[in-house]
Protein backbone atom coordinates (compact mmCIF):
# COMPACT_ATOMS: atom_id res chain seq x y z
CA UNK A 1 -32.97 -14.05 2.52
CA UNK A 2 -30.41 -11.55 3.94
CA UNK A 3 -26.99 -12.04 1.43
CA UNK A 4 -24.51 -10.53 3.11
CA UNK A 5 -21.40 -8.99 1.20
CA UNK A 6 -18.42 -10.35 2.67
CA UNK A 7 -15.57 -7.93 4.21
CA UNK A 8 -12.75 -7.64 1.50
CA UNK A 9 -9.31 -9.20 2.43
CA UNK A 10 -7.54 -6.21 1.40
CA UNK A 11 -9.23 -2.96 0.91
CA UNK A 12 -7.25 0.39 -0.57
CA UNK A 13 -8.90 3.51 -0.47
CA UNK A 14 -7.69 7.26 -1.80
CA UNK A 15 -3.99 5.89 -1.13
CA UNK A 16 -1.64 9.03 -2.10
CA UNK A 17 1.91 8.71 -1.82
CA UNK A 18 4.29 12.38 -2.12
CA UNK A 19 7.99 12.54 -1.82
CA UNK A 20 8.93 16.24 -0.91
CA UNK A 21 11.20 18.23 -2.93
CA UNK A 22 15.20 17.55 -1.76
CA UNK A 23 18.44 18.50 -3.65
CA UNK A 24 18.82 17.32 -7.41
CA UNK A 25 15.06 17.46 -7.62
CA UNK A 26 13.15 20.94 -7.74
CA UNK A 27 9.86 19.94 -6.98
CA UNK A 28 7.80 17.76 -5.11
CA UNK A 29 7.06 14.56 -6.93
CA UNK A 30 3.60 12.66 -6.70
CA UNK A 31 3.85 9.26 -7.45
CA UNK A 32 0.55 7.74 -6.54
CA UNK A 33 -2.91 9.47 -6.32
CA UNK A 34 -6.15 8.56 -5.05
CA UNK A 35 -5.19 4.94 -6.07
CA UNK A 36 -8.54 2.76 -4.59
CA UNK A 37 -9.13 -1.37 -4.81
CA UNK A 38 -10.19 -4.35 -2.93
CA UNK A 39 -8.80 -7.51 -3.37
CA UNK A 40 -11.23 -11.01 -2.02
CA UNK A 41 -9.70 -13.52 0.34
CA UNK A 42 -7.76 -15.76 -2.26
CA UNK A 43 -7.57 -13.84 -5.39
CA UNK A 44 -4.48 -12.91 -7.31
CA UNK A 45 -3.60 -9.71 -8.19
CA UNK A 46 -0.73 -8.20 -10.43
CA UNK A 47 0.52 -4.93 -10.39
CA UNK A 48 2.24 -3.68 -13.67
CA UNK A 49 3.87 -1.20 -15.63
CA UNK A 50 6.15 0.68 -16.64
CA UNK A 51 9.51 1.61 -14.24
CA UNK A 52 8.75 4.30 -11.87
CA UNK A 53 4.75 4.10 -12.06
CA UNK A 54 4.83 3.72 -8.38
CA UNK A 55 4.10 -0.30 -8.20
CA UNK A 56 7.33 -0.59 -5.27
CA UNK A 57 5.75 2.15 -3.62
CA UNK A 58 2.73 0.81 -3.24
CA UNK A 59 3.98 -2.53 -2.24
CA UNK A 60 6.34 -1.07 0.53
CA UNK A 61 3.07 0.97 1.65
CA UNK A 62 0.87 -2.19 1.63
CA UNK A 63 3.24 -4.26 3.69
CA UNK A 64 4.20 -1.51 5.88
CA UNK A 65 7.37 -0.06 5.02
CA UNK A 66 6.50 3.31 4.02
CA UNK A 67 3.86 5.63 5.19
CA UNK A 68 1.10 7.16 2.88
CA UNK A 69 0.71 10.79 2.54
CA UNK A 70 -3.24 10.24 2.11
CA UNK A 71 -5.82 7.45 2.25
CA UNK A 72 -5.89 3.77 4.51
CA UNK A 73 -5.45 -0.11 3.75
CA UNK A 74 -7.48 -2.31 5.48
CA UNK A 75 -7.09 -5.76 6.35
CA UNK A 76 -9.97 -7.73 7.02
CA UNK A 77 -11.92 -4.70 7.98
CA UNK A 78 -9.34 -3.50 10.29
CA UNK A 79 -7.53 -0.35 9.42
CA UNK A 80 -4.01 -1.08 9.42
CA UNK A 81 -2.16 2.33 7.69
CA UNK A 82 -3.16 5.43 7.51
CA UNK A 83 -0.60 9.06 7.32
CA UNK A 84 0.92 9.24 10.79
CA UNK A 85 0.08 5.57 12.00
CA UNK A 86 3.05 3.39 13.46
CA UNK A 87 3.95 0.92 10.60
CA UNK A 88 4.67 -2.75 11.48
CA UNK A 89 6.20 -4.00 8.79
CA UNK A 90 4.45 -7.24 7.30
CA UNK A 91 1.72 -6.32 9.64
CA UNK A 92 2.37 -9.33 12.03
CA UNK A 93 3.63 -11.55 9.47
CA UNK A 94 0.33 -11.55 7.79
CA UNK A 95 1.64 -9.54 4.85
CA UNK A 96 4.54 -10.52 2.64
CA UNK A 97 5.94 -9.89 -1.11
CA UNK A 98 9.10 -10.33 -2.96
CA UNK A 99 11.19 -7.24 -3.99
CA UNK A 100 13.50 -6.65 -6.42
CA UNK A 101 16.27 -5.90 -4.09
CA UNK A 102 17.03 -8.33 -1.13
CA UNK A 103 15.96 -6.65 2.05
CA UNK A 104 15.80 -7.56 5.44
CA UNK A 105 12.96 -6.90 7.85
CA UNK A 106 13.43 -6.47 11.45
């Protein structure tokens, strides 16, 4: 009997997110690194901790606001962000989340 293992719904892997040095801030800052999971078609998942740990970042990068600086997401098995790819925010309405601040998506 052959079990296959079935394609994640959501599948991180070596996400990195930098923000460059600017004024008021000497160095560059790293605010995620090498961050991997998968998450199964209808399981919950909560991100937490503490403020600035990077759990916004991560969020804008999952539903396509912001651009990594290393790794990919994949949805269904399809790669949908990677550094330099063209985001689509909410990723064809397939992707959503709440912020903290209201925002508007084109």
């Amino acid at each position: 009997m052959d079990m296959k293992t079935p394609t994640p719904f959501l599948e991180v892997e070596g996400l990195a997110k930098r923000f460059e040095a600017r004024a008021g801030r000497s160095a560059a800052l790293s605010v995620i690194e090498d961050l991997s999971l998968s998450v199964a078609e209808g399981e919950f998942v909560t991100v937490v901790g503490p403020s600035g740990s990077g759990k916004s970042t991560l969020l804008n990068m999952l539903a396509q606001i912001d651009r990594p600086s290393g790794g990919s997401v994949r949805l269904r098995g399809e790669t949908i962000l990677a550094p330099g790819s063209t985001l689509a925010p909410g990723w064809h309405c397939q992707i959503g989340y709440v912020t903290q601040e209201d925002n508007l998506l084109p």
